[in-house]
Protein backbone atom coordinates (compact mmCIF):
# COMPACT_ATOMS: atom_id res chain seq x y z
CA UNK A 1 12.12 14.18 2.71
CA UNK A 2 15.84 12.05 2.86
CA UNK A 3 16.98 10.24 0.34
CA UNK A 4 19.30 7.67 0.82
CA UNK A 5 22.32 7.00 -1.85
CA UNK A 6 25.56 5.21 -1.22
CA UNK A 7 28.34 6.51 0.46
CA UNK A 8 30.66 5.94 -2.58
CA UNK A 9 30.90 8.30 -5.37
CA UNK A 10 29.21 7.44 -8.75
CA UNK A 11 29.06 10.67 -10.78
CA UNK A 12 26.65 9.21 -13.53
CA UNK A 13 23.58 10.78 -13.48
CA UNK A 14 20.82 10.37 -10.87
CA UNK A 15 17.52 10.30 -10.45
CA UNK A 16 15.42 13.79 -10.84
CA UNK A 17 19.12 14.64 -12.06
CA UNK A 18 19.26 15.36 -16.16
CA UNK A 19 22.38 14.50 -17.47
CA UNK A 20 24.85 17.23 -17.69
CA UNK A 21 27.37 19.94 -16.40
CA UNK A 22 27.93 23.31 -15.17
CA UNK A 23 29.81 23.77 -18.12
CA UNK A 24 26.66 23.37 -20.35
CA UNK A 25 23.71 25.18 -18.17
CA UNK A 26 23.21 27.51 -21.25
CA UNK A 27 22.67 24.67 -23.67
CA UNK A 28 20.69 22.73 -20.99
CA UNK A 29 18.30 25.57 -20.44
CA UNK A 30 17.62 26.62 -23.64
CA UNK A 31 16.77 23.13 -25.25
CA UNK A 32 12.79 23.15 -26.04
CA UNK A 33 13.41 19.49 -25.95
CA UNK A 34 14.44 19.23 -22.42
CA UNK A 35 12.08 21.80 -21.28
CA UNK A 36 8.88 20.37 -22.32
CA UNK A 37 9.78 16.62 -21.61
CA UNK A 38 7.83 15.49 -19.00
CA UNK A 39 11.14 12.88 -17.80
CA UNK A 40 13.53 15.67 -17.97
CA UNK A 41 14.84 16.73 -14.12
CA UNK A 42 16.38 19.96 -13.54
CA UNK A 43 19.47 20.17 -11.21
CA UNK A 44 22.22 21.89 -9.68
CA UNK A 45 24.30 21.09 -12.65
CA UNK A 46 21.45 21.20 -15.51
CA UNK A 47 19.16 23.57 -14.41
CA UNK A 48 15.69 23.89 -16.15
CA UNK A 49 14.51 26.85 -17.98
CA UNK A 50 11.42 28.01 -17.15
CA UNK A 51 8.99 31.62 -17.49
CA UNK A 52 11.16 33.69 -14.47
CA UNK A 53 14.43 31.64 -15.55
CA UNK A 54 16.44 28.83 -14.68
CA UNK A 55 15.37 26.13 -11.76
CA UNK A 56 16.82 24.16 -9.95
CA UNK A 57 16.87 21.10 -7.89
CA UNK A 58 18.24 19.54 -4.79
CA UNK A 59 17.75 16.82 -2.45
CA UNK A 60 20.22 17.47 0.53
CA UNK A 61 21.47 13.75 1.08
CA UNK A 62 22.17 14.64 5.01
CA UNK A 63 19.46 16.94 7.35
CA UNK A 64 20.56 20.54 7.00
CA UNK A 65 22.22 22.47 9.74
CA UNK A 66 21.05 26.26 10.19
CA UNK A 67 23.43 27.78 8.97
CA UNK A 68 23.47 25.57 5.73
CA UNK A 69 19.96 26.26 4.96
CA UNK A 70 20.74 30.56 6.22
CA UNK A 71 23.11 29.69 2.89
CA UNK A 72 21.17 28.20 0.41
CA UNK A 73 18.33 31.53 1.23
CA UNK A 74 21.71 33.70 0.41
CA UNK A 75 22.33 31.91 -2.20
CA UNK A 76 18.48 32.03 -3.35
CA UNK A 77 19.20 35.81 -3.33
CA UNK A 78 22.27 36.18 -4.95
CA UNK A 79 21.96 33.92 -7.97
CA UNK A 80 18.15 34.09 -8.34
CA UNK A 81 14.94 35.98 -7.82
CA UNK A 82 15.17 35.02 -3.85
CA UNK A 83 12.35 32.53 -4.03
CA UNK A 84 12.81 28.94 -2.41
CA UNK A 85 10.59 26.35 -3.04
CA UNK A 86 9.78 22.88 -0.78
CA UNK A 87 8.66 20.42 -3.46
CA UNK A 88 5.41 17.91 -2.83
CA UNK A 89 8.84 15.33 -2.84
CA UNK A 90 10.32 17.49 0.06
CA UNK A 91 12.81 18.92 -2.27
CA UNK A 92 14.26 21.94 -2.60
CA UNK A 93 13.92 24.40 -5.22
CA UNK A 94 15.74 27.77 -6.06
CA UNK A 95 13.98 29.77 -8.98
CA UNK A 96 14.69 32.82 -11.44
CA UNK A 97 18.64 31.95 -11.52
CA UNK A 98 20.83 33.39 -14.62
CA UNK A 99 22.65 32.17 -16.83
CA UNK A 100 25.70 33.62 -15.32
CA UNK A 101 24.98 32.73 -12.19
CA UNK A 102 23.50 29.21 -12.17
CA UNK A 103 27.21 27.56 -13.59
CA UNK A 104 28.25 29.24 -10.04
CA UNK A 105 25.49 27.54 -7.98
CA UNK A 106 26.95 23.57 -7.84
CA UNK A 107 30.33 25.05 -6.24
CA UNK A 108 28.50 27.65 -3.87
CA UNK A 109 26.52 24.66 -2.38
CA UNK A 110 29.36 22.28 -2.12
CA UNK A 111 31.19 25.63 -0.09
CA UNK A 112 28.19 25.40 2.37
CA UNK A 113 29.30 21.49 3.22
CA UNK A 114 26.05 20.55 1.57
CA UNK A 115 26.49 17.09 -0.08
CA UNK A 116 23.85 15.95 -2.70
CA UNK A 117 22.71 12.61 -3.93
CA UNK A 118 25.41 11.10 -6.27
CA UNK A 119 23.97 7.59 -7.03
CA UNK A 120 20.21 6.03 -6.88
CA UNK A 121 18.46 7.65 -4.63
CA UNK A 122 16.24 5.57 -2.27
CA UNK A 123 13.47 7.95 -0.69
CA UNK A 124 12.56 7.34 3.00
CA UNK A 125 10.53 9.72 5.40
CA UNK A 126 12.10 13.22 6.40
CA UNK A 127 11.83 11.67 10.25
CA UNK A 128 13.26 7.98 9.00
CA UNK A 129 14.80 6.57 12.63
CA UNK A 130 13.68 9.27 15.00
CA UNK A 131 9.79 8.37 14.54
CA UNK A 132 8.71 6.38 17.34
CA UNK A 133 5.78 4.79 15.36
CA UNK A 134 7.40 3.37 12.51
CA UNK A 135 7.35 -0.18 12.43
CA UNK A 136 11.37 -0.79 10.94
CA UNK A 137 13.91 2.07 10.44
CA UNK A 138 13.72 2.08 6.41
CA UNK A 139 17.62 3.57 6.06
CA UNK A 140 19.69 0.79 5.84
CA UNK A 141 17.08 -0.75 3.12
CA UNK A 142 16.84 2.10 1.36
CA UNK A 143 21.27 2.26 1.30
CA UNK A 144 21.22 -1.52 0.10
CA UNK A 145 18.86 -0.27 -2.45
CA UNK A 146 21.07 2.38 -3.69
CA UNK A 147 24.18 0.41 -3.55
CA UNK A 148 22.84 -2.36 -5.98
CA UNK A 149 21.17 0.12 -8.19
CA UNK A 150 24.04 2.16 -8.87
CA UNK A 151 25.11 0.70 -12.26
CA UNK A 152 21.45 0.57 -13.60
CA UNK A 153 21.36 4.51 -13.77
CA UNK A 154 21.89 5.12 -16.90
CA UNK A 155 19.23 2.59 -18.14
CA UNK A 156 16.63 3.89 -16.14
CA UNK A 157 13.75 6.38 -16.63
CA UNK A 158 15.25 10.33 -15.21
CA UNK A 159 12.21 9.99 -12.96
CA UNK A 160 12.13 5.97 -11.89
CA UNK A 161 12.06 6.18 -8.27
CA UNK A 162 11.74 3.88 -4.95
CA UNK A 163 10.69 4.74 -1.82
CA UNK A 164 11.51 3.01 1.34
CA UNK A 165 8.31 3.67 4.34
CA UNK A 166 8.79 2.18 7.65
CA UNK A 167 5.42 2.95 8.11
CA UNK A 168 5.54 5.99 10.91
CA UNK A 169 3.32 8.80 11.26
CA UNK A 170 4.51 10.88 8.12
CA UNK A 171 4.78 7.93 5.56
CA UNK A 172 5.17 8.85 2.12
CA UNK A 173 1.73 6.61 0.55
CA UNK A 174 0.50 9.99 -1.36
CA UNK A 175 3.72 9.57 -2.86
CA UNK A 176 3.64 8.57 -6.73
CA UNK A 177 6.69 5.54 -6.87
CA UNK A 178 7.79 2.74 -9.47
CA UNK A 179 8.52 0.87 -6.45
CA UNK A 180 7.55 1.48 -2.98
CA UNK A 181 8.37 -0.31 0.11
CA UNK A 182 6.52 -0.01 3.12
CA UNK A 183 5.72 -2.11 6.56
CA UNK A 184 3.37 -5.35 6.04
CA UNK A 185 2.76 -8.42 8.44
CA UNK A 186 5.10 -9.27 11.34
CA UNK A 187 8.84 -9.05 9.66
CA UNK A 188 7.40 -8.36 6.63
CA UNK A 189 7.42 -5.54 3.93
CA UNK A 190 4.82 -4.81 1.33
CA UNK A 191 5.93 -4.08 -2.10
CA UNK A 192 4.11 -1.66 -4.26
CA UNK A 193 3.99 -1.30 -7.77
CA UNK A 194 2.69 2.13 -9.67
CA UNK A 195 1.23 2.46 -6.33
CA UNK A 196 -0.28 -0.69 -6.35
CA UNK A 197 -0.09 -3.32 -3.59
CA UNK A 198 1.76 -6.46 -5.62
CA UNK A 199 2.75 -8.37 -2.47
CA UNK A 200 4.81 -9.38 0.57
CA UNK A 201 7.99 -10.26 1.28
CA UNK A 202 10.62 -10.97 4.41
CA UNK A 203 12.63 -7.30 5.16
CA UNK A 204 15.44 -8.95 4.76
CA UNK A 205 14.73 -9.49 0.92
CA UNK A 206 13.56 -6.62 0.24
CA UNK A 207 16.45 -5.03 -1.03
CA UNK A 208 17.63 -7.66 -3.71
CA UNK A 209 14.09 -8.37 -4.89
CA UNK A 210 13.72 -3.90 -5.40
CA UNK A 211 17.17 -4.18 -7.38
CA UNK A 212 15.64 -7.07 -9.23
CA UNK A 213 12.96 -5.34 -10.14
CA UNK A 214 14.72 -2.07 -11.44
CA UNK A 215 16.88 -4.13 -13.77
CA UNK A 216 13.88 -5.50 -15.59
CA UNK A 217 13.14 -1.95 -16.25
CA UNK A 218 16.66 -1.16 -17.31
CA UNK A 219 16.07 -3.79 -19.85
CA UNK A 220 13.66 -1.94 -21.38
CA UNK A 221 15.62 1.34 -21.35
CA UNK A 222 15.34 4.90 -20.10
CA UNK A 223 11.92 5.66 -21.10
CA UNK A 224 10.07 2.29 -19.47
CA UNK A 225 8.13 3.07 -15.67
CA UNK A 226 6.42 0.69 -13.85
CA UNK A 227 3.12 1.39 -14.90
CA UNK A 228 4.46 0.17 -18.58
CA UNK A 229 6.02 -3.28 -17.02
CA UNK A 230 2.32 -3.37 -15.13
CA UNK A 231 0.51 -3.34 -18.42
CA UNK A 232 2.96 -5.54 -20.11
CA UNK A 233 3.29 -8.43 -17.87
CA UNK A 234 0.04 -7.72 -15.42
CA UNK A 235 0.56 -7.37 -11.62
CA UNK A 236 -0.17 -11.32 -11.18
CA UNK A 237 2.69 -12.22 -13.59
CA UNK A 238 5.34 -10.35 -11.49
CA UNK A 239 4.29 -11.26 -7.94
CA UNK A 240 4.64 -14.96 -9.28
CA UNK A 241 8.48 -14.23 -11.25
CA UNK A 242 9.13 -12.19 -7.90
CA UNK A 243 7.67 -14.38 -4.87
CA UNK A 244 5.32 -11.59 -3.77
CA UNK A 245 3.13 -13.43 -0.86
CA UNK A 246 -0.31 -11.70 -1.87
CA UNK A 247 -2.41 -10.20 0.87
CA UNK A 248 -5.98 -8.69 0.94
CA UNK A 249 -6.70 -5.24 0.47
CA UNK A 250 -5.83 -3.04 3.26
CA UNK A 251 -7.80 -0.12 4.22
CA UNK A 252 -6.59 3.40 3.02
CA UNK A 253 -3.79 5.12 5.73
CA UNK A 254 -4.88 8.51 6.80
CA UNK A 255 -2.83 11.26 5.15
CA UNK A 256 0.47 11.99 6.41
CA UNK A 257 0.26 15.76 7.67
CA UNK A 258 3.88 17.36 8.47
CA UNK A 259 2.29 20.54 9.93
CA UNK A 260 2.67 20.46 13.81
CA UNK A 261 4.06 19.07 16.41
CA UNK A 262 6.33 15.77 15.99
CA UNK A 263 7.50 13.50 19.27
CA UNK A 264 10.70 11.69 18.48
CA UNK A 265 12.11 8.34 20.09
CA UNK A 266 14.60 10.40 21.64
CA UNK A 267 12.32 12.55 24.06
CA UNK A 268 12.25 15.94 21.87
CA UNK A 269 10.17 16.99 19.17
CA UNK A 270 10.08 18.30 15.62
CA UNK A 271 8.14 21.63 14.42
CA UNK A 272 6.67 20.55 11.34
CA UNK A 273 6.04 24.12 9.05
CA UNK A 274 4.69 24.49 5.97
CA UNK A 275 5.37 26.66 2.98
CA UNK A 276 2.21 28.30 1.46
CA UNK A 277 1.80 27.52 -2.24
CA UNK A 278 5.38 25.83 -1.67
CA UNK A 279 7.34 28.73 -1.31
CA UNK A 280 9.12 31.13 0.69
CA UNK A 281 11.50 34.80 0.21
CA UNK A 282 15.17 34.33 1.17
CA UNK A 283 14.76 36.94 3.53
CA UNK A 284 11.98 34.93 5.63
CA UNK A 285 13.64 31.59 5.29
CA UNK A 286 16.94 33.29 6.55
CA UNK A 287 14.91 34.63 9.60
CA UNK A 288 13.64 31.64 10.41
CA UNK A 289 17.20 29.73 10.05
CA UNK A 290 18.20 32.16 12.54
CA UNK A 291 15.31 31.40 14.97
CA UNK A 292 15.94 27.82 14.77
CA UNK A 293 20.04 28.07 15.43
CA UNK A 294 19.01 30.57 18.38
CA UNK A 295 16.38 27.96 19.58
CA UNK A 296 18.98 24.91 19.47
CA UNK A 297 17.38 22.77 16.93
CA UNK A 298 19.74 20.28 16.08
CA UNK A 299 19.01 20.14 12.08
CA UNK A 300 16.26 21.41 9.73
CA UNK A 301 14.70 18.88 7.18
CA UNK A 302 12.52 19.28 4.11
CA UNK A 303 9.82 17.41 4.01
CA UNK A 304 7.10 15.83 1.67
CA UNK A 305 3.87 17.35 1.67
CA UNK A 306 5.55 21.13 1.06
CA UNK A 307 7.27 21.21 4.56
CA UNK A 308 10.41 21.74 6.64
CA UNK A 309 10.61 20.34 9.91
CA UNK A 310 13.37 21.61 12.77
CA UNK A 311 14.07 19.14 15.06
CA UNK A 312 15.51 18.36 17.96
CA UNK A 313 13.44 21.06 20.26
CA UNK A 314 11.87 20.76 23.83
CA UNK A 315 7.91 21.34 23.85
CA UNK A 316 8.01 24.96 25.15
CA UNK A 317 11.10 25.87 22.40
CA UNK A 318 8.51 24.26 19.97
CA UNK A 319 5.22 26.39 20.51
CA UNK A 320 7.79 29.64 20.74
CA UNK A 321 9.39 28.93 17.21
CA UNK A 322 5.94 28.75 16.34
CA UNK A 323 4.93 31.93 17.15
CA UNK A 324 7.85 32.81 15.56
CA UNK A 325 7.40 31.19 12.22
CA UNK A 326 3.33 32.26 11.59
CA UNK A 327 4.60 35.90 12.17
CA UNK A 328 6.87 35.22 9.35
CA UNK A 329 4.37 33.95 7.16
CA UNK A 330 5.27 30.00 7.24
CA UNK A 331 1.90 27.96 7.66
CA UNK A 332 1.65 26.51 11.57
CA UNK A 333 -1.66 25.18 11.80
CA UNK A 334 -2.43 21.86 9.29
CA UNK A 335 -5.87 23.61 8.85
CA UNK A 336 -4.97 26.30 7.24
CA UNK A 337 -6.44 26.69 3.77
CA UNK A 338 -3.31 27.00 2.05
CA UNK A 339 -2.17 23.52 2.59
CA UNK A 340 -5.40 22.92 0.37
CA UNK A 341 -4.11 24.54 -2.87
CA UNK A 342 -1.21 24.29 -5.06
CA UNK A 343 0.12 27.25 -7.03
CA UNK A 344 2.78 28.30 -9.37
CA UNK A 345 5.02 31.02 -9.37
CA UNK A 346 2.57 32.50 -10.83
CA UNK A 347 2.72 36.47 -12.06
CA UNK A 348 4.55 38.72 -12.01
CA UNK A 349 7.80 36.26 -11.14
CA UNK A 350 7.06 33.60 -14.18
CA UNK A 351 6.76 35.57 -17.35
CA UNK A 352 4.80 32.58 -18.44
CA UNK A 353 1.98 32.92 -16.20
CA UNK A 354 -1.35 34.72 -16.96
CA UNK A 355 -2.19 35.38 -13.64
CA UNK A 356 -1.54 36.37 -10.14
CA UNK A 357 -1.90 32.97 -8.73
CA UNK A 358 -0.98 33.38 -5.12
CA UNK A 359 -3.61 36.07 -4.89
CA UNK A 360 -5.84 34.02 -7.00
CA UNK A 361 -5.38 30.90 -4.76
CA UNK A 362 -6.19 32.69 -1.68
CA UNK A 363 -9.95 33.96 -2.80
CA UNK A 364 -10.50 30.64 -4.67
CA UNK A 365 -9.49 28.65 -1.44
CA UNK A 366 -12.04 30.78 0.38
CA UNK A 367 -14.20 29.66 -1.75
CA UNK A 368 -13.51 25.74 -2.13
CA UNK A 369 -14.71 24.19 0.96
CA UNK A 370 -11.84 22.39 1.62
CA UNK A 371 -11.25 20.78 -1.70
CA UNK A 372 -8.04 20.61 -3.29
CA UNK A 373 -7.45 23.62 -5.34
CA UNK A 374 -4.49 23.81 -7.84
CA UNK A 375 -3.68 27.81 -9.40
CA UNK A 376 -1.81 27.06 -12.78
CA UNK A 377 -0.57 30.40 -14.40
CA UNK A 378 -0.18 28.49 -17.83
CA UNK A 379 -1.17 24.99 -18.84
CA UNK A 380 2.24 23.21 -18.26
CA UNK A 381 0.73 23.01 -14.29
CA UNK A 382 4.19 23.16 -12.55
CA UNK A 383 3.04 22.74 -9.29
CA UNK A 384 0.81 20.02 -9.16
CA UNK A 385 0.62 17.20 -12.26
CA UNK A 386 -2.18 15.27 -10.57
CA UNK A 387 -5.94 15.98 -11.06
CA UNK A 388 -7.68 17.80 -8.34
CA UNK A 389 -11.31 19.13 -7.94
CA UNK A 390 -10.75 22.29 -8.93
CA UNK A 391 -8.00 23.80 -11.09
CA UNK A 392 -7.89 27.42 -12.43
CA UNK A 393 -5.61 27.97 -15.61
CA UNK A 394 -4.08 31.04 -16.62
CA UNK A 395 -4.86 31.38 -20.53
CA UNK A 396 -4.57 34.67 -23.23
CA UNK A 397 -8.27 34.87 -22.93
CA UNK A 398 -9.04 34.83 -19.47
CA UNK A 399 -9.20 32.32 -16.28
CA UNK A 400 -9.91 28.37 -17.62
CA UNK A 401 -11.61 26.72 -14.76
CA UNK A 402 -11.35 22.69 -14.89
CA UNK A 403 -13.64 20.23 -12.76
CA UNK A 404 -11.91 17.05 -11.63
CA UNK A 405 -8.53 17.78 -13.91
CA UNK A 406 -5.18 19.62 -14.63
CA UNK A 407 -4.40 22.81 -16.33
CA UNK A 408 -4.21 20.50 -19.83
CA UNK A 409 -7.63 19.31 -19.69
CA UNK A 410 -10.65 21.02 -21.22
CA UNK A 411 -11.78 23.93 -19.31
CA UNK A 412 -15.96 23.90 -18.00
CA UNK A 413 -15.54 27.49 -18.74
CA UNK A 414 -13.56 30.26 -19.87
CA UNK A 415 -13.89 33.70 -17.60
CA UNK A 416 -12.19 36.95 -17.38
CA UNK A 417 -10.33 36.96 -14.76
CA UNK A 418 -12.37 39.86 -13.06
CA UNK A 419 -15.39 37.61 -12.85
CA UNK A 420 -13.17 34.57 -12.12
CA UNK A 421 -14.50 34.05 -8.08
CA UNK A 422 -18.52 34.76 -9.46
CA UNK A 423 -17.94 32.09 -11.70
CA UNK A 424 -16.65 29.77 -9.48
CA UNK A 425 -19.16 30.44 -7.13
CA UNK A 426 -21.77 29.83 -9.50
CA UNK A 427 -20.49 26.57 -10.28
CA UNK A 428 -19.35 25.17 -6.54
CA UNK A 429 -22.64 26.13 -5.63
CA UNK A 430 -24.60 24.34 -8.34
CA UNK A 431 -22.44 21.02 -7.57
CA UNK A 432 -23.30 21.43 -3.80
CA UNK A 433 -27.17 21.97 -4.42
């Protein structure tokens, strides 16, 4: 997924950016405090300790070319444990770096021409402007956005975010936001707080009335998110101090599935692939750089929903760089049970996990029936903070397995992890009966 940030240079610090330099990775990373605070971001230049060492973050502000992305997998390899990660956000991830390497990482990715977010970044669809069924072209509202919310940064929550949806095919509504934007009636854009529908207003206000609204949280400092302001004022208090036009409930939008095949307002397409459990070896996400430079995609983007889409193909290129990408173990087909579960690092990579979660997540998932599995090695749940139907959690005395929660809530039971698929068995099957 883009995000959208203005083209002048503010060097505080951004959002899902924790304050701090190369200079200081070593202090950043071994700070309990920063670790285990649920608001603290890792970074290029604060990475974030975690089990198989430091990780971190970045949102490419422009699509990547080929060779950019054949870079960052080097880099993955060089400075890490070769593992690249495409976030739920559509960001990217590189995992297991060192302490002597990671100080080396911001410069290495500014050598590869790849520019990052340096003021409030706006979010907006990884096909913003080239989807043919979005209703308005969310950039330019999403760069207003980030131009007047530059000097709140520092006031705001490390995680306050806005995103800008022109409504298209992939639209970002799974997307947790303090503020989201998205198409309403005629010229109109709906305005979302905490996810909930507050109002509408005229596009062209959109911008100053987002702005407007991140200040009030400034005001209440770097710890406030919408869903605070929500319970403080109430939803009906704000649309009146804002001018939100309130409309009736609109029915639920299908999910957004990047998997596939993508027709642009241009006349090509975009191969939409996923990454199973999120991740990918350097050596396979090299090959398939390759295969998109030899197949003359134009750039490759990530993409919410644990995807990166190459665009710019013909139909027939498409379906070959397919082919192409299943054989290297990318996900192709939007049925596949893997873009059902979500899964950590897992053993033996994260020296904080109690179990092998990829192979875990691949008998579970056979298991599941299509619901939404989530693999935790440990209890912090790094891959997925939302409740799902089924979670397994590694813990020191065997497999937890949660119903309808994360790896934090109370386990139904407590397995070794040699009995862990009997037991889930036993229990799908008893729900389903």
């Amino acid at each position: 997924m883009s995000v959208v940030t203005p083209a002048t240079d503010v060097t505080t610090a951004t959002n899902d950016v924790a304050t701090g330099g190369a200079g200081n990775v070593t202090e950043n990373a071994t700070s309990d405090v920063t670790r285990l605070r649920r608001g603290a971001c890792p970074s290029l230049p604060a990475p974030m300790q975690t089990g198989d060492g430091l990780l971190a973050r970045l949102q490419p502000l422009q699509p990547l070319t080929s060779e950019q992305l054949s870079g960052l997998a080097r880099l993955a390899r060089e400075l890490g444990n070769g593992i690249v990660e495409v976030t739920a956000r559509g960001k990217l991830q590189l995992r297991g770096l060192t302490t002597a390497g990671a100080p080396r990482l911001s410069e290495a990715v500014d050598a590869l021409g790849t520019v990052v977010p340096q003021g409030f970044p706006a979010e907006v669809s990884a096909l913003a402007g080239l989807d043919p069924t979005e209703r308005f072209d969310p950039r330019p509202l999403a760069r207003a956005i980030s131009e007047g919310a530059a000097d709140l940064i520092p006031s705001l929550a490390p995680k306050a975010s806005v995103v800008v949806d022109g409504g298209g095919a992939l639209h970002l509504a799974a997307l947790k936001a303090d503020i989201g934007v998205t198409a309403g009636g005629e010229d109109n854009a709906l305005i979302l707080l905490a996810n909930r529908p507050a109002g509408e207003i005229p596009l062209d206000r959109v911008p100053a009335i987002v702005v407007a609204l991140l200040a009030k949280l400034a005001e209440r400092g770097p710890a406030a998110r919408m869903a605070n302001l929500l319970m403080e004022h109430g939803i009906e208090a704000l649309r009146a101090e804002f001018a939100l036009a309130p409309i009736p409930p609109a029915a639920p939008r299908p999910p957004a599935e990047p998997v596939g095949l993508h027709a642009l307002n241009d006349g090509t397409f975009a191969l939409g692939i996923g990454l199973a459990f999120g991740q990918v070896e350097a050596e396979a996400l090299q090959a398939l750089a390759e295969a998109a430079r030899a197949a003359g995609a134009r750039h490759v983007e990530p993409a919410s929903g644990r995807a990166l889409l190459i665009v710019g193909l013909s139909q027939e290129v498409a379906n070959a760089l397919k082919n192409k990408a299943s054989g290297l173990g990318f996900i192709t087909d939007p049925a596949d049970l893997r873009r059902r579960v979500y899964a950590c690092a897992g053993q033996p990579a994260c020296a904080s996990a109690r179990l092998d979660t990829h192979a875990t997540a691949m008998r579970i998932a056979a298991l599941a029936k299509g619901r939404e599995v989530h693999v935790s090695g440990c209890i912090k749940g790094c891959a997925h903070p939302a409740p799902v139907a089924l979670t397994i959690v590694g813990l020191d005395e065997g497999a937890g397995i949660v119903v309808e929660g994360t790896p934090r809530s109370a386990p139904a039971r407590v397995v070794p992890v040699s009995g862990l698929a009997q037991a889930v068995r036993e229990l799908l099957e008893k729900e389903d009966a």
